[in-house]
Protein backbone atom coordinates (compact mmCIF):
# COMPACT_ATOMS: atom_id res chain seq x y z
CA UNK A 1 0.00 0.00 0.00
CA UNK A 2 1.86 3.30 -1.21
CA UNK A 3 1.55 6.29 0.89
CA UNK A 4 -1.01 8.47 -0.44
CA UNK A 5 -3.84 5.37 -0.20
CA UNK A 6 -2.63 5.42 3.68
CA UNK A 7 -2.98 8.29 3.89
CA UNK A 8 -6.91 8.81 2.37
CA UNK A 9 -7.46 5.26 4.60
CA UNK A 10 -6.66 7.16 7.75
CA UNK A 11 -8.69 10.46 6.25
CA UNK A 12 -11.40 8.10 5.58
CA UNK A 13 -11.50 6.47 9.27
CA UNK A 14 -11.04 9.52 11.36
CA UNK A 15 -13.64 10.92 9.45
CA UNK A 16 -16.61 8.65 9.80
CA UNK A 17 -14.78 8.48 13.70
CA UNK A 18 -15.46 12.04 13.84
CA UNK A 19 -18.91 11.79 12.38
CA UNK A 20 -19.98 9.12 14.40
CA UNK A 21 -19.14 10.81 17.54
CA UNK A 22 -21.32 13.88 16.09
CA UNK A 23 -24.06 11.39 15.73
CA UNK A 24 -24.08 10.36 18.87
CA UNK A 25 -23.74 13.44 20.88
CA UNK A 26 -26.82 15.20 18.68
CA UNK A 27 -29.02 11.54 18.70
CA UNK A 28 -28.38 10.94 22.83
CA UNK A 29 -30.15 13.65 24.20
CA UNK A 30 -33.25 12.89 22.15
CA UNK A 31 -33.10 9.24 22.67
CA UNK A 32 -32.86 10.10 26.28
CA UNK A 33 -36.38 12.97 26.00
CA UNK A 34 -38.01 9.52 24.26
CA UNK A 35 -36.84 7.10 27.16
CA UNK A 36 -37.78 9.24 29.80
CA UNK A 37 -41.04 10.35 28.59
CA UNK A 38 -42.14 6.34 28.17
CA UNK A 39 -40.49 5.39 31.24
CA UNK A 40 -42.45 5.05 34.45
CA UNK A 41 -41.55 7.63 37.10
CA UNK A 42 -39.82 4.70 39.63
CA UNK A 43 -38.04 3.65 37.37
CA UNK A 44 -36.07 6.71 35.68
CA UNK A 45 -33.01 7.37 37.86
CA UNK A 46 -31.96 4.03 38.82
CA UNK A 47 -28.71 3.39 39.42
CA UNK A 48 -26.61 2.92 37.21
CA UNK A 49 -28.72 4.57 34.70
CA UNK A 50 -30.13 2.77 32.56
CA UNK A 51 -30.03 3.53 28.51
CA UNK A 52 -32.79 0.67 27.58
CA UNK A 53 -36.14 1.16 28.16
CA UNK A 54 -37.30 -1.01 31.24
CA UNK A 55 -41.22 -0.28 30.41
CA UNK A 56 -43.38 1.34 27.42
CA UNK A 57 -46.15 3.26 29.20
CA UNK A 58 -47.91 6.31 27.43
CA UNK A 59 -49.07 7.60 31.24
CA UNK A 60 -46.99 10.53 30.85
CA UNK A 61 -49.20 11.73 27.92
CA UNK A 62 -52.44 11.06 29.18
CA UNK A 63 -51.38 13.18 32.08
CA UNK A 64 -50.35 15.91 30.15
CA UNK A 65 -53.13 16.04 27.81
CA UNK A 66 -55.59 15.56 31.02
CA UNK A 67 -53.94 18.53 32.68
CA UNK A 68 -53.14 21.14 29.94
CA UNK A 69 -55.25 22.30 27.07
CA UNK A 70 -52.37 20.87 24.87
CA UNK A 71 -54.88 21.52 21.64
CA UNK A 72 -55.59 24.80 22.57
CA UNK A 73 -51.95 25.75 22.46
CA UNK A 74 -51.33 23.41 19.36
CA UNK A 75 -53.94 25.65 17.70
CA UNK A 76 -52.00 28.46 18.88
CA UNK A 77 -48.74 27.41 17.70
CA UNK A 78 -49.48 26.63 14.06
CA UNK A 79 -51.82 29.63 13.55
CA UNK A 80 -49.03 31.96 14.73
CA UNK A 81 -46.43 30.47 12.65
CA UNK A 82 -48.26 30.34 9.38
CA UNK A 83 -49.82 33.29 9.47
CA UNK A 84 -46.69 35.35 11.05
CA UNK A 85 -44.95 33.33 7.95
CA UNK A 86 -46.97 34.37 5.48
CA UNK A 87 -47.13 37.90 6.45
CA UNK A 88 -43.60 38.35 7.16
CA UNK A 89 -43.34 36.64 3.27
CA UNK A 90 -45.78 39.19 2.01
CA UNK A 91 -44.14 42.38 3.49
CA UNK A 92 -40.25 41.38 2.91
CA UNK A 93 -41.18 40.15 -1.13
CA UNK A 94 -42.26 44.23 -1.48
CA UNK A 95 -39.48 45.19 0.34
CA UNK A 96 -36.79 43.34 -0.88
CA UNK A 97 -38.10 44.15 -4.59
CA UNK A 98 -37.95 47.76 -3.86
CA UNK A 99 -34.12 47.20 -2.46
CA UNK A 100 -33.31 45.05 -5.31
CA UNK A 101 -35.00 47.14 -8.22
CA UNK A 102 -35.16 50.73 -7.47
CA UNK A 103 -31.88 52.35 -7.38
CA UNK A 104 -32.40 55.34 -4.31
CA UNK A 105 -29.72 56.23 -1.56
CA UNK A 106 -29.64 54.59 0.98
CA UNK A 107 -31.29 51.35 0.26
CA UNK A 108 -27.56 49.79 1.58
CA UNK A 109 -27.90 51.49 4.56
CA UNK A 110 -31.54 50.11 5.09
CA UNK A 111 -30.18 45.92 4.48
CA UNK A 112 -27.08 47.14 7.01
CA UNK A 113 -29.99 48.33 9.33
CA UNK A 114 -32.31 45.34 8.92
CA UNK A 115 -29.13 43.12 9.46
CA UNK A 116 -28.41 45.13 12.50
CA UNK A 117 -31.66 44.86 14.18
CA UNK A 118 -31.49 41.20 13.56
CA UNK A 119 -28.27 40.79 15.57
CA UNK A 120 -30.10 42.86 18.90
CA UNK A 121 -31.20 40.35 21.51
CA UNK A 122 -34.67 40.41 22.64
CA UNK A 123 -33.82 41.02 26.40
CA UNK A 124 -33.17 44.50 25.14
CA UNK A 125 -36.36 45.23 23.79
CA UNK A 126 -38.61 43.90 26.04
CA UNK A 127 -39.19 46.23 28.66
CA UNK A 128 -40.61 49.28 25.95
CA UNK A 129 -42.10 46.13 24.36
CA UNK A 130 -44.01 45.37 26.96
CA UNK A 131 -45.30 48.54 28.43
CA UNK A 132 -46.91 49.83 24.62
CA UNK A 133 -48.53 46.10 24.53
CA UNK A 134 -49.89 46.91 28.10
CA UNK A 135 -51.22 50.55 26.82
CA UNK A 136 -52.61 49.10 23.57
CA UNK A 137 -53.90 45.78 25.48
CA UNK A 138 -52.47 43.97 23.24
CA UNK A 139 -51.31 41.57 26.15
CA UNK A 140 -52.47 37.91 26.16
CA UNK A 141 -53.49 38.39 22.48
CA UNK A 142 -52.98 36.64 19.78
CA UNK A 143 -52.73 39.62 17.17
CA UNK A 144 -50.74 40.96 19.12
CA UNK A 145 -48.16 37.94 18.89
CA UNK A 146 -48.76 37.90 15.48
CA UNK A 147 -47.04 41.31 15.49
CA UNK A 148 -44.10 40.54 17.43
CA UNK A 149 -43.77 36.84 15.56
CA UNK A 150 -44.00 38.65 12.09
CA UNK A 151 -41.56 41.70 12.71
CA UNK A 152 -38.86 39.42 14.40
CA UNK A 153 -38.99 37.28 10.83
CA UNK A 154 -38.41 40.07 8.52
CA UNK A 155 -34.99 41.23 8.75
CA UNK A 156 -33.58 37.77 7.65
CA UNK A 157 -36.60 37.02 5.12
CA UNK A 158 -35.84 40.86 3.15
CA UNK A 159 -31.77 39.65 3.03
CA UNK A 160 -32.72 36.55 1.53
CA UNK A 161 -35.24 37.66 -1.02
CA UNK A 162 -33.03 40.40 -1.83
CA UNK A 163 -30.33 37.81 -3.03
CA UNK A 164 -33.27 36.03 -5.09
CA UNK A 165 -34.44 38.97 -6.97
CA UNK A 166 -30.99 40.07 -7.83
CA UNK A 167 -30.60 37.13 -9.73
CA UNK A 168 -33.60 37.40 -11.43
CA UNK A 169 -32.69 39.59 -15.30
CA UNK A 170 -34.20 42.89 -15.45
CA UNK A 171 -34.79 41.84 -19.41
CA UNK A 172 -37.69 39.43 -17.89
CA UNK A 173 -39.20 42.89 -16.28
CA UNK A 174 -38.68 45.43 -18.95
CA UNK A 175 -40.37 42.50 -21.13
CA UNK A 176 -43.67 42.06 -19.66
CA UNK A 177 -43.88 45.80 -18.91
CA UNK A 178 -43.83 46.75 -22.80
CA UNK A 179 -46.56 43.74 -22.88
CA UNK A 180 -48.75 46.23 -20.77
CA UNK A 181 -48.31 44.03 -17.16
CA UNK A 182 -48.49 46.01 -14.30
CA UNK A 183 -47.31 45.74 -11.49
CA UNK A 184 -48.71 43.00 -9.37
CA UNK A 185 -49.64 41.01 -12.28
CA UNK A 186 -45.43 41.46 -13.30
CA UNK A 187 -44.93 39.76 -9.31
CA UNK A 188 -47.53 37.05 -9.92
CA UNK A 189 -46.81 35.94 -13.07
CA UNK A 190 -42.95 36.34 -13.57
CA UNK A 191 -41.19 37.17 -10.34
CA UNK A 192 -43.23 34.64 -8.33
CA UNK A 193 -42.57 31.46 -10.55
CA UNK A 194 -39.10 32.70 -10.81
CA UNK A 195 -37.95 33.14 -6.87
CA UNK A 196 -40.90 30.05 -6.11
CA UNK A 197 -37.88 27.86 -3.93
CA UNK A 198 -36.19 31.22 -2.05
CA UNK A 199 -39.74 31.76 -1.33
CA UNK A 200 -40.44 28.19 -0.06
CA UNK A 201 -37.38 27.89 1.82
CA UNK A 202 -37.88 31.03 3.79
CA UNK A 203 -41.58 29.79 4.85
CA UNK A 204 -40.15 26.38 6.18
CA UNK A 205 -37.42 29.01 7.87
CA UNK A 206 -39.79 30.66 9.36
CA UNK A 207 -42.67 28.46 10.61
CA UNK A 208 -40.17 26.64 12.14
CA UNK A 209 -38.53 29.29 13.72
CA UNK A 210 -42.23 31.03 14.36
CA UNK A 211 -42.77 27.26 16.06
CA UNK A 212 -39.83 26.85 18.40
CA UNK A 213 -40.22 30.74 19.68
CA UNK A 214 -40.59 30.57 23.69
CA UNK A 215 -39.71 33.86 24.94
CA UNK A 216 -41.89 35.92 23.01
CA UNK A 217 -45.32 34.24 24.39
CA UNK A 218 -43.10 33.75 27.59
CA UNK A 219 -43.50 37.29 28.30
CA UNK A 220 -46.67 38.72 26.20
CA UNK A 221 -49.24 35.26 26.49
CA UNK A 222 -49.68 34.63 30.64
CA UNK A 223 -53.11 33.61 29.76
CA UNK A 224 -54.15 30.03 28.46
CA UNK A 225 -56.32 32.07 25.64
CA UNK A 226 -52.70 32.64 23.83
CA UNK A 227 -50.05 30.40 25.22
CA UNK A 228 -48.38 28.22 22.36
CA UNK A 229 -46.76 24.48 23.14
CA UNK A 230 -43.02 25.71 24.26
CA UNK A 231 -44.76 27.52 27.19
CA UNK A 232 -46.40 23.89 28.16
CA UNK A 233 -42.71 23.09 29.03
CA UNK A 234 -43.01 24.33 31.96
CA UNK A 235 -46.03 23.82 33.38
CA UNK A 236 -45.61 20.18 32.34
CA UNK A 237 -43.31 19.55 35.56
CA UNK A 238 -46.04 20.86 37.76
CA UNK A 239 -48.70 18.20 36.49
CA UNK A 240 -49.52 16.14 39.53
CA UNK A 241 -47.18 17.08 41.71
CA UNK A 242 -47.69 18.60 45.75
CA UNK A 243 -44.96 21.28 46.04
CA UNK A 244 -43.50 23.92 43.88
CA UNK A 245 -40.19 22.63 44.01
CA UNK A 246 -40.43 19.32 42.30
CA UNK A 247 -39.85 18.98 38.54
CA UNK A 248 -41.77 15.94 37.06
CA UNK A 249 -39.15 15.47 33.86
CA UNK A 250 -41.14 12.69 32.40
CA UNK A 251 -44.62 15.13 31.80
CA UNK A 252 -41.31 17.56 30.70
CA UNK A 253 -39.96 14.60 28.24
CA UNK A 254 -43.58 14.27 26.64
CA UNK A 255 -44.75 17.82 26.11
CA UNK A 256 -40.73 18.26 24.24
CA UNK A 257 -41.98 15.38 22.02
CA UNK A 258 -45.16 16.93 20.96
CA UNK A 259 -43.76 19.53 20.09
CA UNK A 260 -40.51 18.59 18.51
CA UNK A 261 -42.09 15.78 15.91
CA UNK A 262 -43.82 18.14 13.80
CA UNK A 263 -40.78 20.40 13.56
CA UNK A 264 -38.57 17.06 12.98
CA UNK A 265 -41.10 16.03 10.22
CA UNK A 266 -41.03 19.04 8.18
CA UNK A 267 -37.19 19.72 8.58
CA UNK A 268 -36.72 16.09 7.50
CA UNK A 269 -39.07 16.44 4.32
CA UNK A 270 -37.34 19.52 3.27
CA UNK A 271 -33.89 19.54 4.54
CA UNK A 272 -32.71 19.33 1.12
CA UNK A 273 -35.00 22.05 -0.31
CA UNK A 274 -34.49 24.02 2.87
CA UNK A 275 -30.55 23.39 2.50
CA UNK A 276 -30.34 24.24 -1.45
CA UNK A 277 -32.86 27.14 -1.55
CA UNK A 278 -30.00 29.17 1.44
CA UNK A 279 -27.01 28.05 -0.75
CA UNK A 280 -28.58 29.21 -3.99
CA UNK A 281 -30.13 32.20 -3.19
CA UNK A 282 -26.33 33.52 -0.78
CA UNK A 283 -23.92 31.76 -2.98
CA UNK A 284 -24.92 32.22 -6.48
């Protein structure tokens, strides 16, 4: 064996070492959410611990369902992420057409901005945030989520859709305008078709960031009318139990699986859409 195939043989090893190590340290803790949310309570911190399931019982979910309105904040969830999506889609197309199209100063300055406010965490906000949603009573609302879910999906949807449209030829535009198109009917019938996957990608972005958001409805949904599944994280551990300061972790393990498997299902559908719609619309 000569030196250069001992050389890709060792490559090859410690790289499938390296990924398998990967594997395991991203698979473990959700093997571990699934064990301990079918594993009876007496049973989950033996010693040693125990990786293999010792019993299959679905008690934790009947408990959870029995003591939160899980399908209430299902509904939430998925109604705030669509429509927050689709919104958020809606505004940042116009917007990033008018940054990609119309040549005016400054239009730099506003993607540096949008960028920017991107970057600012939401601990900083949240104080002004919250004192104009308790003079507007927007508080416990779910409009008024919908306007904190859609503006915090913007910034990143405008920089993406920006790359898009710049790749779409201004010949296609000048075209259909001498054909008497305005200008909607120009975004429906030629942009649209054209940008169709950066515009797909950024919804599965952003439902499934719109779906994982906690600290949002954290602070701005205390009431069960508007609280979303991430919040039901929390109040999972209290489910059955006598004091305050006792964390059930199995009612924890199942509410993290309900919501986790849609999110897994979608990402796993699309990953490759999801993957090649970012690297096409940044890269090309």
């Amino acid at each position: 064996m000569n030196t250069y195939r001992l050389r890709r043989l060792v490559g090859n090893i410690l790289f499938y070492l390296l990924l398998g190590i990967f594997v395991i340290v991203i698979i473990l803790p959700i093997y571990y959410i699934f064990l301990t949310a079918f594993t009876s309570g007496d049973k989950l911190f033996t010693k040693p611990l125990s990786y293999l399931p010792q019993t299959f019982a679905i008690d934790r979910f009947r408990a959870v369902f029995a003591g939160l309105p899980i399908l209430r904040y299902m509904f939430n969830t998925v109604f705030l992420a669509s429509v927050s999506t689709v919104l958020a889609i809606a505004v940042s197309l116009l917007a990033a057409y008018a940054l990609a199209r119309l040549q005016f100063p400054g239009a730099n300055a506003i993607l540096v901005g949008l960028l920017a406010s991107s970057m600012l965490p939401g601990s900083a906000t949240v104080i002004p945030l919250f004192q104009m949603y308790q003079r507007l009573q927007l508080m416990d609302t779910l409009h008024g989520l919908l306007l904190l879910y859609g503006s915090g999906l913007l910034p990143v949807t405008v920089w993406v859709l920006v790359s898009f449209l710049r790749q779409v030829p201004i010949e296609i535009e000048d075209a259909a305008k001498v054909d008497g198109a305005g200008f909607f009917a120009m975004m429906w019938n030629i942009i649209l078709p054209v940008i169709r996957p950066g515009l797909a990608t950024m919804f599965l972005i952003n439902f499934i960031a719109g779906w994982n958001e906690f600290f949002i409805p954290l602070v701005f949904a205390r009431g069960p009318a508007a609280k979303v599944i991430t919040m039901a994280l929390s109040e999972a551990q209290m489910i059955g139990s006598s004091s305050q300061f006792h964390a059930d972790w199995g009612n924890m393990a199942a509410v993290a699986i309900l919501a986790t498997i849609p999110v897994f299902i979608i990402t796993f559908l699309f990953q490759r859409q999801i993957v090649e719609g970012i690297t096409n619309g940044v890269f090309k």
